[in-house]
N, C-alpha and C. Protein backbone atom coordinates (compact mmCIF):
# COMPACT_ATOMS: atom_id res chain seq x y z
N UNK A 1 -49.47 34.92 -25.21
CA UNK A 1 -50.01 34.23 -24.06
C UNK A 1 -50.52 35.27 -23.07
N UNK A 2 -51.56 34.47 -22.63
CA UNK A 2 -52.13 35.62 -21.85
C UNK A 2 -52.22 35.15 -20.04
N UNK A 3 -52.84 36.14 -19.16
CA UNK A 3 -53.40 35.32 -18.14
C UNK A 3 -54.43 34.95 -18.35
N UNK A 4 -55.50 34.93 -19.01
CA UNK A 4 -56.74 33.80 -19.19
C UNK A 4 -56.32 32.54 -19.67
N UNK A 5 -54.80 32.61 -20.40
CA UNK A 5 -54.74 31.38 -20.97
C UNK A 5 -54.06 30.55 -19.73
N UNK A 6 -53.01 31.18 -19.19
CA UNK A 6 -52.46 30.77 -18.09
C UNK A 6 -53.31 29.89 -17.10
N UNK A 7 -54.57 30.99 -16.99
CA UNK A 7 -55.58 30.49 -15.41
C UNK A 7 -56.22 29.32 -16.43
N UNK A 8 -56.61 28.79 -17.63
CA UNK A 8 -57.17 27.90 -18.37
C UNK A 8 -56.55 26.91 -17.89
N UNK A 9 -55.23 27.20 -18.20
CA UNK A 9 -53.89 25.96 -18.36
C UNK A 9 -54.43 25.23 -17.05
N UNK A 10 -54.32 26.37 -15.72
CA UNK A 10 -54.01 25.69 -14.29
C UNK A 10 -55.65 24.55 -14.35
N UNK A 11 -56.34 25.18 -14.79
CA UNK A 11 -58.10 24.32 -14.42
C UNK A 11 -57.82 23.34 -15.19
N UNK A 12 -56.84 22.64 -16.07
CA UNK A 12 -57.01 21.57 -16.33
C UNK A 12 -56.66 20.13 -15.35
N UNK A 13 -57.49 19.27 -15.44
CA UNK A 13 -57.12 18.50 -15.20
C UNK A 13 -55.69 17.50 -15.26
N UNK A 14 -54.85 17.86 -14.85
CA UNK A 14 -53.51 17.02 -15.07
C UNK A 14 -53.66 15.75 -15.32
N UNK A 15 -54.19 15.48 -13.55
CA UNK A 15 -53.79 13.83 -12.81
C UNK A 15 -54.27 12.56 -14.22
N UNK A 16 -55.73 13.31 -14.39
CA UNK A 16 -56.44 12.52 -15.57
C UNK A 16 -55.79 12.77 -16.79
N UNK A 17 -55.19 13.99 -17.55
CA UNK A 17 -54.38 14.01 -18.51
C UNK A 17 -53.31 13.01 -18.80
N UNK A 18 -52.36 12.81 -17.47
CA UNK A 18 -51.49 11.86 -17.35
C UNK A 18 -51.37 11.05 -17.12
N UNK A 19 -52.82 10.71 -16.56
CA UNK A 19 -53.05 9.14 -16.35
C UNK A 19 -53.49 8.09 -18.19
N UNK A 20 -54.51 9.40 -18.53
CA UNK A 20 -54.33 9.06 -20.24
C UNK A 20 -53.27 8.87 -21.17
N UNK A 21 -52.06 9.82 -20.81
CA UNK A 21 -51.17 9.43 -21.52
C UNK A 21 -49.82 8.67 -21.35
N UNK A 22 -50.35 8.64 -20.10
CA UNK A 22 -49.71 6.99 -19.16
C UNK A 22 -49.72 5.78 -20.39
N UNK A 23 -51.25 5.46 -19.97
CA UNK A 23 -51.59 4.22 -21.01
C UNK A 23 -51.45 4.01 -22.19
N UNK A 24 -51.46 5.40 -22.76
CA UNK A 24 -51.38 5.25 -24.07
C UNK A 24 -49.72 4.73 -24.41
N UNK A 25 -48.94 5.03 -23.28
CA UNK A 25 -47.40 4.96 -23.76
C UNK A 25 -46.84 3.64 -22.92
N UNK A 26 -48.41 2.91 -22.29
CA UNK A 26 -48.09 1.69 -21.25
C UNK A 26 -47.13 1.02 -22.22
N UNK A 27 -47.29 0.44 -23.85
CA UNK A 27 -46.28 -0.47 -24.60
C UNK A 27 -44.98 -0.24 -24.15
N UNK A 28 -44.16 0.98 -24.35
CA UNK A 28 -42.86 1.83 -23.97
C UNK A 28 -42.73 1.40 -22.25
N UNK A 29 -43.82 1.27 -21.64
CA UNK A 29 -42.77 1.23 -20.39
C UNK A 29 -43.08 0.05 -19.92
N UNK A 30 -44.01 -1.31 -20.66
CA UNK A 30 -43.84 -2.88 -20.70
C UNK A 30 -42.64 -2.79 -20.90
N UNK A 31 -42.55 -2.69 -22.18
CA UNK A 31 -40.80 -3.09 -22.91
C UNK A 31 -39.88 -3.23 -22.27
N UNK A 32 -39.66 -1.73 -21.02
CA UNK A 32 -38.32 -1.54 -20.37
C UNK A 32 -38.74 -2.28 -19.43
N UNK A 33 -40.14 -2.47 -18.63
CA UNK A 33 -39.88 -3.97 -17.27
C UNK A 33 -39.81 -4.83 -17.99
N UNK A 34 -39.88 -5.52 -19.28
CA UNK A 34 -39.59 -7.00 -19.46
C UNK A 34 -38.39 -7.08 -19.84
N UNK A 35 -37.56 -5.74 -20.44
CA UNK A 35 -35.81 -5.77 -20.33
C UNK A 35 -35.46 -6.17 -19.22
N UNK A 36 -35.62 -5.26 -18.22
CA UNK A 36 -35.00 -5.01 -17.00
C UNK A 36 -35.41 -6.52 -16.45
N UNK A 37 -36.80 -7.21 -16.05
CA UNK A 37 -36.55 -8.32 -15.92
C UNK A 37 -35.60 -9.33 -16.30
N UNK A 38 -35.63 -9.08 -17.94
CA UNK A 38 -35.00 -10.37 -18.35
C UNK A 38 -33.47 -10.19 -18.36
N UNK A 39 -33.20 -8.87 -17.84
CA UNK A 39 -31.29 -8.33 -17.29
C UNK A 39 -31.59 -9.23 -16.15
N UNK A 40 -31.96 -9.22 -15.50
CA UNK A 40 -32.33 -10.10 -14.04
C UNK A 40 -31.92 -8.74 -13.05
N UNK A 41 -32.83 -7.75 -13.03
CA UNK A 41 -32.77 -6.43 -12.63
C UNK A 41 -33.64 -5.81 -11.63
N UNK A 42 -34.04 -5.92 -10.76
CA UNK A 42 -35.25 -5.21 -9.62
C UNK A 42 -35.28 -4.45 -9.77
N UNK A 43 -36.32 -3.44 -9.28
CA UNK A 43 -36.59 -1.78 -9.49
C UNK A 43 -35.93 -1.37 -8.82
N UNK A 44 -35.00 -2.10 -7.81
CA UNK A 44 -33.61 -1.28 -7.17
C UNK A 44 -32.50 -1.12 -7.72
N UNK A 45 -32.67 -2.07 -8.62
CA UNK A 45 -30.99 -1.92 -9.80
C UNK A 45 -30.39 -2.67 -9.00
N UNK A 46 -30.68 -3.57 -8.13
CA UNK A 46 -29.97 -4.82 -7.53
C UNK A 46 -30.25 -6.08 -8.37
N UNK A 47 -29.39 -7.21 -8.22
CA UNK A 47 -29.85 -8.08 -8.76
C UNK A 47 -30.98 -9.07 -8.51
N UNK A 48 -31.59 -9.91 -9.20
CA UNK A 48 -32.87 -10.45 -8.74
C UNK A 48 -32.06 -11.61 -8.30
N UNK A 49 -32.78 -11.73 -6.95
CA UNK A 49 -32.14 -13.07 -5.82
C UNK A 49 -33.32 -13.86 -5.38
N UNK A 50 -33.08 -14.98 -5.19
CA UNK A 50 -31.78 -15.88 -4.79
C UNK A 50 -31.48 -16.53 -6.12
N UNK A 51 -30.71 -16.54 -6.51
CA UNK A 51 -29.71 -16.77 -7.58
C UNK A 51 -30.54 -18.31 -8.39
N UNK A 52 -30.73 -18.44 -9.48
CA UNK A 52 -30.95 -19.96 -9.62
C UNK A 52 -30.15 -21.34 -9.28
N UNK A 53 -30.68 -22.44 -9.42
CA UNK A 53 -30.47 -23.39 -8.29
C UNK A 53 -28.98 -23.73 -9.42
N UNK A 54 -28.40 -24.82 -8.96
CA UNK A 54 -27.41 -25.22 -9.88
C UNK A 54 -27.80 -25.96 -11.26
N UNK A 55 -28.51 -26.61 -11.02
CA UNK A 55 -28.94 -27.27 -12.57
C UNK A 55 -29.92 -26.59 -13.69
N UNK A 56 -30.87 -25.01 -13.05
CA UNK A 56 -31.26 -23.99 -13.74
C UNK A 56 -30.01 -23.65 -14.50
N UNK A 57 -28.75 -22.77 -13.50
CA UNK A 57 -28.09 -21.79 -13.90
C UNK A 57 -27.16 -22.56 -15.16
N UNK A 58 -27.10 -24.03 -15.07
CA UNK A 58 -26.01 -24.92 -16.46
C UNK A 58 -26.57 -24.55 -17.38
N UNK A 59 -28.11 -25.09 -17.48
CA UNK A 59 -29.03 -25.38 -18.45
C UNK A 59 -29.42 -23.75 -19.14
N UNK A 60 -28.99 -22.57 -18.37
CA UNK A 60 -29.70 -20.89 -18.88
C UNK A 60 -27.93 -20.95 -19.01
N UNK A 61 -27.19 -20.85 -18.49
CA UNK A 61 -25.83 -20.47 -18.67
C UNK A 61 -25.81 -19.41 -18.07
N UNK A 62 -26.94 -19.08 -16.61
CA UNK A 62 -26.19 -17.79 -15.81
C UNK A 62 -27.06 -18.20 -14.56
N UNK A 63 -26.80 -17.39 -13.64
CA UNK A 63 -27.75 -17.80 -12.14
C UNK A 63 -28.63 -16.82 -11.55
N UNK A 64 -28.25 -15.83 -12.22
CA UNK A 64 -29.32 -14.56 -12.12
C UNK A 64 -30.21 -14.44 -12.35
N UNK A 65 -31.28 -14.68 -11.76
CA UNK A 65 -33.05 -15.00 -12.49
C UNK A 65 -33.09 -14.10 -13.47
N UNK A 66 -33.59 -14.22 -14.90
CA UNK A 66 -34.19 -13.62 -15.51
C UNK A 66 -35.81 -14.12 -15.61
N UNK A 67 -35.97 -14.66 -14.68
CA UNK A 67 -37.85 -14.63 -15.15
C UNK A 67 -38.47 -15.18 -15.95
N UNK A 68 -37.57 -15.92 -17.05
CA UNK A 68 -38.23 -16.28 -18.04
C UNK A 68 -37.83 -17.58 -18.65
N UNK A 69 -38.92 -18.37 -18.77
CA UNK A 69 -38.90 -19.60 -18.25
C UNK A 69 -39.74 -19.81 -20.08
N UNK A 70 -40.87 -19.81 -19.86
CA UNK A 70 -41.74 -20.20 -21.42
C UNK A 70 -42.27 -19.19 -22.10
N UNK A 71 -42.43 -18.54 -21.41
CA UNK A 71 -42.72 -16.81 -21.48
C UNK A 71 -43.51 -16.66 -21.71
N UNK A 72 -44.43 -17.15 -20.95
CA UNK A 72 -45.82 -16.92 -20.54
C UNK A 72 -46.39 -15.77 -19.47
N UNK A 73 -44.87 -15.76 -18.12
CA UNK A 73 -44.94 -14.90 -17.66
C UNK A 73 -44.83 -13.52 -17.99
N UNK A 74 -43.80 -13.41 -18.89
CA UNK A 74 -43.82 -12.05 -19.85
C UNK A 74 -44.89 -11.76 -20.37
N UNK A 75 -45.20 -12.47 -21.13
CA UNK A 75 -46.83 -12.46 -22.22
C UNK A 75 -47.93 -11.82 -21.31
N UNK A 76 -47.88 -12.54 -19.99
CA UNK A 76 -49.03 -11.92 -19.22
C UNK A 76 -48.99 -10.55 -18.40
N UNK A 77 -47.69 -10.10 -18.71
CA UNK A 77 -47.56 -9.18 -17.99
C UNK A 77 -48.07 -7.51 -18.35
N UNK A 78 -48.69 -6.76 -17.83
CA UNK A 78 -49.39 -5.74 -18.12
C UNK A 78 -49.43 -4.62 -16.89
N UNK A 79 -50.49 -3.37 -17.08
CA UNK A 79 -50.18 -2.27 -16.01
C UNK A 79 -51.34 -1.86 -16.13
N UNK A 80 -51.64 -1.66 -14.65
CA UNK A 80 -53.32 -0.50 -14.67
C UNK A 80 -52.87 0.54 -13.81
N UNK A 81 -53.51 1.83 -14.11
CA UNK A 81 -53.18 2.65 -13.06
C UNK A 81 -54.89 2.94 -12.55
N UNK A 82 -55.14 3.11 -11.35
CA UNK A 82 -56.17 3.17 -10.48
C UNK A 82 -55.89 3.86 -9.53
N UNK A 83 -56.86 4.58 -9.10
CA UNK A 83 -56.57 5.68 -7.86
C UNK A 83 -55.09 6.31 -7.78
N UNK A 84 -54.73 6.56 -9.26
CA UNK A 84 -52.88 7.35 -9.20
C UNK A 84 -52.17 6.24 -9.19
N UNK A 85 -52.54 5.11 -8.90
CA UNK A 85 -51.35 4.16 -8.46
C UNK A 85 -51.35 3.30 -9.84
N UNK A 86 -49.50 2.81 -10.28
CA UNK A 86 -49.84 2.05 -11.37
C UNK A 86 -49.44 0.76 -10.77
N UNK A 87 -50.21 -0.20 -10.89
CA UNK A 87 -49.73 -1.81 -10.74
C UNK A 87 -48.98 -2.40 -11.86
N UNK A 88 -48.00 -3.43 -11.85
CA UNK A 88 -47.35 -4.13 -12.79
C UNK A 88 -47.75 -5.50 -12.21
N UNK A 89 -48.29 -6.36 -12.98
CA UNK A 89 -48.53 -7.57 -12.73
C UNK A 89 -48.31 -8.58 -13.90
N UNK A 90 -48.51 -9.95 -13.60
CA UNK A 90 -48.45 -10.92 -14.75
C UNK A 90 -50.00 -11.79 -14.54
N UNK A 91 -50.35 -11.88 -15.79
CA UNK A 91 -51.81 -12.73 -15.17
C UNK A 91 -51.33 -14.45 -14.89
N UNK A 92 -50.52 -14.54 -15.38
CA UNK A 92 -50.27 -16.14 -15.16
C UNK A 92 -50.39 -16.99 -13.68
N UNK A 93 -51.15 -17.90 -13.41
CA UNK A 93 -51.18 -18.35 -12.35
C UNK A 93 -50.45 -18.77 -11.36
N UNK A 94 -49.01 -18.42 -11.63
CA UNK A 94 -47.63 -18.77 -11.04
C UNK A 94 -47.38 -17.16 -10.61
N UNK A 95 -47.80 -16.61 -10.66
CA UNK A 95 -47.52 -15.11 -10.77
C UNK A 95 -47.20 -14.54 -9.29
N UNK A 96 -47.48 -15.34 -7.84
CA UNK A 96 -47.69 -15.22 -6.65
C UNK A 96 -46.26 -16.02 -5.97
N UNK A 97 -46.39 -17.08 -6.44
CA UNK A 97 -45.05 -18.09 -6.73
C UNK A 97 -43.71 -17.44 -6.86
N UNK A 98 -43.75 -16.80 -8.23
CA UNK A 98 -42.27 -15.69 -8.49
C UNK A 98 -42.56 -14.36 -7.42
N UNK A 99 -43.44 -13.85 -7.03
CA UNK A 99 -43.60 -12.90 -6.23
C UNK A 99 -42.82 -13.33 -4.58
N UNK A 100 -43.59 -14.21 -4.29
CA UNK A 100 -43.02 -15.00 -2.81
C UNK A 100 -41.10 -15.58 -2.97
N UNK A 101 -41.02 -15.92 -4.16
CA UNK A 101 -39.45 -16.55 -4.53
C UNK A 101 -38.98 -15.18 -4.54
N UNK A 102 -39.03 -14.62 -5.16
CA UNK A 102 -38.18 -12.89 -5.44
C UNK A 102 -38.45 -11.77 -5.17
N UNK A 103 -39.58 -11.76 -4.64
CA UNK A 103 -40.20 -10.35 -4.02
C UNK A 103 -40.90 -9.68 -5.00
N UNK A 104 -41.75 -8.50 -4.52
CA UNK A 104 -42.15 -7.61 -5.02
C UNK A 104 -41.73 -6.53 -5.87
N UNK A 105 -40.41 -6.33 -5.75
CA UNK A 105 -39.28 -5.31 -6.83
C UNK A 105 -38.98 -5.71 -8.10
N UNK A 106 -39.73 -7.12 -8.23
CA UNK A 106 -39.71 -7.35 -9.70
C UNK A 106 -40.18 -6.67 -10.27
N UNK A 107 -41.11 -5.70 -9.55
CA UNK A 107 -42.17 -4.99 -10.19
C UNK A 107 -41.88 -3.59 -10.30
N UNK A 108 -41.65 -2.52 -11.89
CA UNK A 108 -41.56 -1.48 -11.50
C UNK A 108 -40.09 -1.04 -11.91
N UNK A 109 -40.21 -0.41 -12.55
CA UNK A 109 -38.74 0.64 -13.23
C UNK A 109 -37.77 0.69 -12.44
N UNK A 110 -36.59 0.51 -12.36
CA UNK A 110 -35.62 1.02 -11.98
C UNK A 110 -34.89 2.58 -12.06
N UNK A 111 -34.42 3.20 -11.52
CA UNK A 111 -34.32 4.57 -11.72
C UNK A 111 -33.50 4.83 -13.17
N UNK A 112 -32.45 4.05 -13.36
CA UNK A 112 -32.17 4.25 -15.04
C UNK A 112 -33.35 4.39 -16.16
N UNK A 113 -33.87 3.21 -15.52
CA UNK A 113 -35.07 2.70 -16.85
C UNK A 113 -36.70 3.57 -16.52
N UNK A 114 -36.65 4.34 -15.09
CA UNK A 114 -37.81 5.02 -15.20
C UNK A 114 -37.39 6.52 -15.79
N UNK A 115 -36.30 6.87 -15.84
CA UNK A 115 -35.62 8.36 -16.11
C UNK A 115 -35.93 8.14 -17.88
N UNK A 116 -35.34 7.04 -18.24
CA UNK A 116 -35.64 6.91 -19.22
C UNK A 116 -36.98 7.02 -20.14
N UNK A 117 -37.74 6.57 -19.74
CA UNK A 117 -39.26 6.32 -19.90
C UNK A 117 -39.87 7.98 -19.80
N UNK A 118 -39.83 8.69 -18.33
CA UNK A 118 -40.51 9.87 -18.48
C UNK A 118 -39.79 10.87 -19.60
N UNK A 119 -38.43 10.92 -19.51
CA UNK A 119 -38.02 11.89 -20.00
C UNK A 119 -37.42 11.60 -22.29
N UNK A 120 -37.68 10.20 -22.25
CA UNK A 120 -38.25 9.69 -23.83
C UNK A 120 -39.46 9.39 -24.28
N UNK A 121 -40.06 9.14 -22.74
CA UNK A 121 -41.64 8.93 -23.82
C UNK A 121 -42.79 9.50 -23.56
N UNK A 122 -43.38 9.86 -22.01
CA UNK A 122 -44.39 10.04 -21.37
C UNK A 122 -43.70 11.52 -21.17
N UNK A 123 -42.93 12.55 -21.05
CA UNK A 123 -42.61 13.73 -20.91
C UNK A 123 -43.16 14.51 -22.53
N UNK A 124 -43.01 13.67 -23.69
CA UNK A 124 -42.76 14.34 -24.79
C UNK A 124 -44.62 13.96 -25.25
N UNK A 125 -44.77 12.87 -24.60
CA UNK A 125 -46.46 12.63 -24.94
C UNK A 125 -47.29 13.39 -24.52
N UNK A 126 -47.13 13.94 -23.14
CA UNK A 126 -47.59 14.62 -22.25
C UNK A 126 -47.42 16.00 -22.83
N UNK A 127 -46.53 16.61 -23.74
CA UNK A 127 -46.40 17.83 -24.06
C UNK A 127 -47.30 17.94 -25.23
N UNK A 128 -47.32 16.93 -26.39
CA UNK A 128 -48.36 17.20 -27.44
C UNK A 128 -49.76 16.89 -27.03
N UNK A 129 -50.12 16.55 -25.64
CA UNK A 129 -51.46 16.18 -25.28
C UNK A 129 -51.53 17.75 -25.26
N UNK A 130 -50.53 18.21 -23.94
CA UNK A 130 -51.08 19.82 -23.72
C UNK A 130 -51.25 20.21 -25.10
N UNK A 131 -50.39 20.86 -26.10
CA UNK A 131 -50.40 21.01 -26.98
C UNK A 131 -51.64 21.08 -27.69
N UNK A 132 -51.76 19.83 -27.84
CA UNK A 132 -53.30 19.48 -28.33
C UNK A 132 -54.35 20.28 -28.18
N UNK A 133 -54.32 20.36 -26.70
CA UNK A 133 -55.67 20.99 -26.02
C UNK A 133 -55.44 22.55 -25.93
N UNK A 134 -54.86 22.95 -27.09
CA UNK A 134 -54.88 24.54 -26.75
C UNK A 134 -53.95 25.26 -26.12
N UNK A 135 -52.75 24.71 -25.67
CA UNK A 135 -51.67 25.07 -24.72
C UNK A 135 -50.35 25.20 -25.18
N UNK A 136 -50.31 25.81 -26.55
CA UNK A 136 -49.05 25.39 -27.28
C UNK A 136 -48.45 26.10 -26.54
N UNK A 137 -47.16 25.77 -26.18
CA UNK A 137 -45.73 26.20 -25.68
C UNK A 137 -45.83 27.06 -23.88
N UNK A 138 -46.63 26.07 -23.43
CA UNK A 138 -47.00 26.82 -21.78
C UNK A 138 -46.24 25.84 -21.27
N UNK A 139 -45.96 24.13 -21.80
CA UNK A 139 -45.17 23.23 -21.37
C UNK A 139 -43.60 23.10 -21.92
């Protein structure tokens, strides 16, 4: 290794590197928000409130929202990242509905389940991208 390879390394583009291999590994980090949803889990690792009503919680056999009702809302659920930022949304037309009932922390990893994610999937993707591009073992 050299310093030309070094000063190469730095001129790459990261933000866009990792925003590519973001998406490519978006399946892996659906999976863990529609776990963590359906634990009935916020991206705080609190539970999702206000609790279901009494004749929900008989009929599911718990009172802890899990979100999932026909699972449509799951189905629609997906991630863009734009200007650095990644959104988690559901396209379903109720999608504003569960937002206003439970808030916005539905949305979005929890620190277990985001530790998880960078450092199993998007840490090790991100190394064979560098890799890829000429950078073996600078990451």
């Amino acid at each position: 290794m050299t310093l030309d390879d070094i000063s190469d390394f730095l001129r790459l583009d990261i933000e866009s590197i990792l925003e590519d291999v973001f998406l490519e590994c978006r399946d892996d980090f659906l999976a863990l928000q529609k776990a963590q949803m359906f634990s009935g889990t916020l991206n705080t690792g609190d539970p999702i409130t206000p609790p279901y009503v009494a004749q929900t919680a008989r009929r599911k056999g718990f009172s802890t929202p899990n979100l999932y009702n026909t699972g449509d809302f799951f189905q629609g659920i997906g991630v863009l990242v734009e200007n650095r930022v990644v959104t988690v949304n559901s396209d379903v037309d109720y999608t504003k509905w569960i937002e206003n009932r439970y808030g916005t922390d539905i949305w979005g990893l929890d620190q277990e389940n985001m530790e998880k994610f960078v450092n199993e999937t998007l840490l090790p993707a991100l190394k064979n991208r560098i890799d890829s591009l000429g950078f073996e073992g600078l990451v």
